[in-house]
Each structure stands twice: as C-alpha cells, then as structure tokens.
C-alpha atoms as a PDB file:
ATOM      1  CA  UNK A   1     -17.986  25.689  15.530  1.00  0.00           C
ATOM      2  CA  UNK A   2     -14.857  28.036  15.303  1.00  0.00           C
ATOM      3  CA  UNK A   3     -13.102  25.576  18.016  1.00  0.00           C
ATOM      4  CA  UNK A   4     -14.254  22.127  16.404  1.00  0.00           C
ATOM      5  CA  UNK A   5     -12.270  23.240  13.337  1.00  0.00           C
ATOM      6  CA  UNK A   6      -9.879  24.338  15.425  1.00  0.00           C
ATOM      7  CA  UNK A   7      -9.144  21.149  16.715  1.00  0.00           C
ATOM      8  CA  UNK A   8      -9.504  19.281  13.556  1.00  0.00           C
ATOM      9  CA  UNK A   9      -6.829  21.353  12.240  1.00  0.00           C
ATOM     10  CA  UNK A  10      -4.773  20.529  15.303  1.00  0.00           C
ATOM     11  CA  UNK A  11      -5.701  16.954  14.813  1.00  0.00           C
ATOM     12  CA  UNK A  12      -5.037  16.923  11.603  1.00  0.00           C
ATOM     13  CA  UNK A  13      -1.163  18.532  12.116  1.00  0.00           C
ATOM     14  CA  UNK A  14      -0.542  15.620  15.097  1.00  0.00           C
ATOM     15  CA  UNK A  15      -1.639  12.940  12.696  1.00  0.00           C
ATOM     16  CA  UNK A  16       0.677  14.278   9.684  1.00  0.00           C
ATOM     17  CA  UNK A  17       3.600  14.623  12.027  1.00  0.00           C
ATOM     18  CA  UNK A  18       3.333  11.229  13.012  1.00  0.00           C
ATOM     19  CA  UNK A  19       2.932   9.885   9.487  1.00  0.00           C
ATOM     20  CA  UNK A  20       6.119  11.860   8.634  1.00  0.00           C
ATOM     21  CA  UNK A  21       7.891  10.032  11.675  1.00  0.00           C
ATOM     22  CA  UNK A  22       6.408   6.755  10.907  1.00  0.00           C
ATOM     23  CA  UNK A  23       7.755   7.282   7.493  1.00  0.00           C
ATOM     24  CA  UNK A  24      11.303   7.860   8.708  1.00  0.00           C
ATOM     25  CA  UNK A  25      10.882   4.711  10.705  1.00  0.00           C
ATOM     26  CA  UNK A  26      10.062   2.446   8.054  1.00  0.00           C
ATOM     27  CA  UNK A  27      12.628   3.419   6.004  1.00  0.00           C
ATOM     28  CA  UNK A  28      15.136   2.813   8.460  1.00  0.00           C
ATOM     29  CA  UNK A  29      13.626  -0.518   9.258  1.00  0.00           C
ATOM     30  CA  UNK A  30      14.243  -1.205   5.669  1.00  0.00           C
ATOM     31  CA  UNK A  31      17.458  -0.493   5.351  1.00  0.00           C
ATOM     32  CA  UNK A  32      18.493  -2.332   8.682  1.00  0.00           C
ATOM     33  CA  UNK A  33      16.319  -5.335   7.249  1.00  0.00           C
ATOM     34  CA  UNK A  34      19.037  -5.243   3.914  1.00  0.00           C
ATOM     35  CA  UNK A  35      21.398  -4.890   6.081  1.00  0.00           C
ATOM     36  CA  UNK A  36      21.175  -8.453   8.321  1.00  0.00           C
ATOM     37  CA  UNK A  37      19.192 -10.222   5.425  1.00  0.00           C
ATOM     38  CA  UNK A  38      22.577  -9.522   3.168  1.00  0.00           C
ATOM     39  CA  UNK A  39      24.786 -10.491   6.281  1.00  0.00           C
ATOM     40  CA  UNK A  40      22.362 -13.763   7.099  1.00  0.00           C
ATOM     41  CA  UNK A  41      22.698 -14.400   3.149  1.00  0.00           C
ATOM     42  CA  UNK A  42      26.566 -14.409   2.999  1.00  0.00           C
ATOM     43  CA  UNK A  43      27.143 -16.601   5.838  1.00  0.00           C
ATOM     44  CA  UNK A  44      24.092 -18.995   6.002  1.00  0.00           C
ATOM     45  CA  UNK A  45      22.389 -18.293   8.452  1.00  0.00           C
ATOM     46  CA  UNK A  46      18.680 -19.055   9.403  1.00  0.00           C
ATOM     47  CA  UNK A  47      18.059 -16.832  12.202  1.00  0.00           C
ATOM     48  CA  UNK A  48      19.907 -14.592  14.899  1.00  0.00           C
ATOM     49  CA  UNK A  49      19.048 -14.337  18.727  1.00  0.00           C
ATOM     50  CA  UNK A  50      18.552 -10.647  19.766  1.00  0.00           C
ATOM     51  CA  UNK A  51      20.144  -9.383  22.973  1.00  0.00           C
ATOM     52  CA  UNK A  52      17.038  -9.215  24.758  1.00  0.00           C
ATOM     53  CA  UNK A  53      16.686 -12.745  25.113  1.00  0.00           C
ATOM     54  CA  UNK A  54      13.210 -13.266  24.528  1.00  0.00           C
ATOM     55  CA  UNK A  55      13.310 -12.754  20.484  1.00  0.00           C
ATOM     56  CA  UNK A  56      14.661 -14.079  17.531  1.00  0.00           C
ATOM     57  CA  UNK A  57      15.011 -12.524  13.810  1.00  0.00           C
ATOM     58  CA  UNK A  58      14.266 -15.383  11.714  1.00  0.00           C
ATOM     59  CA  UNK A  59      14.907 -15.599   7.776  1.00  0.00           C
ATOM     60  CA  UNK A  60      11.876 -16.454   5.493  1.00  0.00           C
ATOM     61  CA  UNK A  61      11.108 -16.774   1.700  1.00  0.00           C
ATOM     62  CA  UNK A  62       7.683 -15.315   0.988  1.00  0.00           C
ATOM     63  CA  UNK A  63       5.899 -16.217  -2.373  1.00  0.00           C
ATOM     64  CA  UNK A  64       3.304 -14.166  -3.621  1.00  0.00           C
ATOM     65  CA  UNK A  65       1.095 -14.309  -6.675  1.00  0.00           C
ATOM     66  CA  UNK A  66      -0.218 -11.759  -8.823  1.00  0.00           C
ATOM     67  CA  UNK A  67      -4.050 -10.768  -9.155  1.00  0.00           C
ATOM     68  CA  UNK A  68      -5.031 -13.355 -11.362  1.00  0.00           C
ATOM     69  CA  UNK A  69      -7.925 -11.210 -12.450  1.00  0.00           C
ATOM     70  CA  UNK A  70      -6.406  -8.135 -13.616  1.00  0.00           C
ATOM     71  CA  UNK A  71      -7.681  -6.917 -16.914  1.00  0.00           C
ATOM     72  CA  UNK A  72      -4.967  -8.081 -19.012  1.00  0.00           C
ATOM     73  CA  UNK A  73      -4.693 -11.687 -17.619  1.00  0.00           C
ATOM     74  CA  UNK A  74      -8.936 -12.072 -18.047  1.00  0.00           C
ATOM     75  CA  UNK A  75      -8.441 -10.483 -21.854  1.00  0.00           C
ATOM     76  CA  UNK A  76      -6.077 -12.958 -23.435  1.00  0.00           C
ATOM     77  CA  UNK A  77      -6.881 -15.766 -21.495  1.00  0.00           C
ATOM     78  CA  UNK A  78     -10.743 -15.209 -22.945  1.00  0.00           C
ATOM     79  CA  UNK A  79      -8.996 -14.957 -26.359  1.00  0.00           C
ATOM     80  CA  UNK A  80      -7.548 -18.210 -26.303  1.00  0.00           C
ATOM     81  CA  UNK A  81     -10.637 -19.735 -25.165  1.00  0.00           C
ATOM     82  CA  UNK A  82     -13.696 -17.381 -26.862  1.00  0.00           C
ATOM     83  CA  UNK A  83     -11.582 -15.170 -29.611  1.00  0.00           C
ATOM     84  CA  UNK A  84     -11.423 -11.553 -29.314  1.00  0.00           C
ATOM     85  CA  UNK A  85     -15.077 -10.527 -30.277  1.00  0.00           C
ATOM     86  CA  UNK A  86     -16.640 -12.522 -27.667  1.00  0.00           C
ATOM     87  CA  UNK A  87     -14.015 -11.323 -25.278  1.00  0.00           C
ATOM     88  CA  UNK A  88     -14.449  -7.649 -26.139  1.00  0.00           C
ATOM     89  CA  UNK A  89     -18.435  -8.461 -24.825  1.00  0.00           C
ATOM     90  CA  UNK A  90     -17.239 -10.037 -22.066  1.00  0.00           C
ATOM     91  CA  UNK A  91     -14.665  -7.371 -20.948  1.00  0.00           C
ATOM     92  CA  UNK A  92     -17.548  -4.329 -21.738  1.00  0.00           C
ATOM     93  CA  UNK A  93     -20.461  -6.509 -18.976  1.00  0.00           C
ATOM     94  CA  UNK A  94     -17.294  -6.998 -16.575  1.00  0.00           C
ATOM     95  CA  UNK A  95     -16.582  -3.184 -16.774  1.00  0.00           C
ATOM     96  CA  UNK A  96     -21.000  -2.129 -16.828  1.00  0.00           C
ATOM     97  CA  UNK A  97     -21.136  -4.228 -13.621  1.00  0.00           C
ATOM     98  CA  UNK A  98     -18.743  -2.884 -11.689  1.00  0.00           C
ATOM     99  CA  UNK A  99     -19.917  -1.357  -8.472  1.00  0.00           C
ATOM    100  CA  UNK A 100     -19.238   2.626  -7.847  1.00  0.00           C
ATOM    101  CA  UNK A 101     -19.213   3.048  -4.420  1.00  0.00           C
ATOM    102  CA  UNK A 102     -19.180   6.622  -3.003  1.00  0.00           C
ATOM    103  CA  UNK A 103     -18.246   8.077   0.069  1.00  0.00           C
ATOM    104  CA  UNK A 104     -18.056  12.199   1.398  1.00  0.00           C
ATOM    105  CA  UNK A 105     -16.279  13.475   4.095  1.00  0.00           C
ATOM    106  CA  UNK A 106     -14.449  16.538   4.446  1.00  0.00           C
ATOM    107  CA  UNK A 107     -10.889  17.520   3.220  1.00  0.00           C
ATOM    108  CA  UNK A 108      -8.054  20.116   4.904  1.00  0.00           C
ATOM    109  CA  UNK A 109      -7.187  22.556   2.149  1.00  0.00           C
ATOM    110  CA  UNK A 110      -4.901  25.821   2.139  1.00  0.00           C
ATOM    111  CA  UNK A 111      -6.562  29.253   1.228  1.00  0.00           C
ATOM    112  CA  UNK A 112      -6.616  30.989  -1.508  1.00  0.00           C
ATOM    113  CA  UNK A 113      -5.173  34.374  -1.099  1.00  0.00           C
ATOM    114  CA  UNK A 114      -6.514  37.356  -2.322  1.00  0.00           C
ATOM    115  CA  UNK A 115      -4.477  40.087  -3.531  1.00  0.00           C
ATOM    116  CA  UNK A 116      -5.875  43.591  -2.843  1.00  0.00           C
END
C-alpha cells in the first residue's frame, strides 16, 4: 500500500505542475488574443492568415445569455404573475426538490506536525 500512495502523491505533483503550466499558458493566450483582437479592431479587419499556411485567425462576435432560471429571475418574474406569497411557496418546493447528489473519494492533505 506504502507504494500506491506513493505514486498517487507523485501523480498528484505531475498533475499540479501541469495545471500551473497550463495556467501560464492561458494567460498568455489571453493576452496575445487582446493583443490582435485590438489590432484587427483598429484597422478592420476580419481575419489574418498565419505563417503556416494552413490556418487562419478569424474575428467573431459571440452572444451569450444568462441562466434564465437563476433564483432571482424565477422570484420576480413569479411576482408579477402570482404575487409574492404564492411565489415564496413556489420558491420553498423549487428549493425541497432539489436533488443532493453525493460523491467520496479521497483528498491529498499536508500533516499536521506535532511538536514534542
């Protein structure tokens, strides 16, 4: 058992090294990203061919829309259309009926020392 942990732990390092590199590469993605959407902004362009030939970098509008269903958007539209007793019954069943889903596993933590 001694060397299963072992190489959980060992696992475990490997994977939080590469998060912190991933991390570093996203945020230089993002600031590259700023840096040709601002320059394809200012002098209207659509897209840009890379140097390797084969790719393009393409500028796009995205729209997104919020969760629709979020507790505050369900409470006053049920106000407008049931007042606020009826919606404070309907907000308590949405909350009872939620589903509480529960999962175990097992978690790296760092000693506790003991002084002597």
């Amino acid at each position: 058992m001694d060397n299963t942990v072992k190489t959980f732990t060992e696992i475990d390092d490997e994977i939080n090294r590469m998060r912190h590199e991933i991390k570093t590469l996203r945020s230089n993605k993002v600031s590259l990203e700023c840096d040709i959407s601002s320059h394809m902004n200012s002098n209207q362009i659509e897209e840009i061919d890379c140097p390797d030939e084969t790719t393009k970098v393409k500028k796009y509008t995205k729209k997104s829309i919020s969760n629709v269903y979020k507790k505050e958007n369900v409470e006053s539209c049920s106000i407008l259309l049931f007042g606020e007793d009826r919606t404070n019954a309907l907000l308590k069943m949405i909350e009872d009926k939620k589903e509480v889903r529960e999962s175990t596993g097992i978690k790296r933590m760092k000693r506790q020392r003991t002084t002597k």
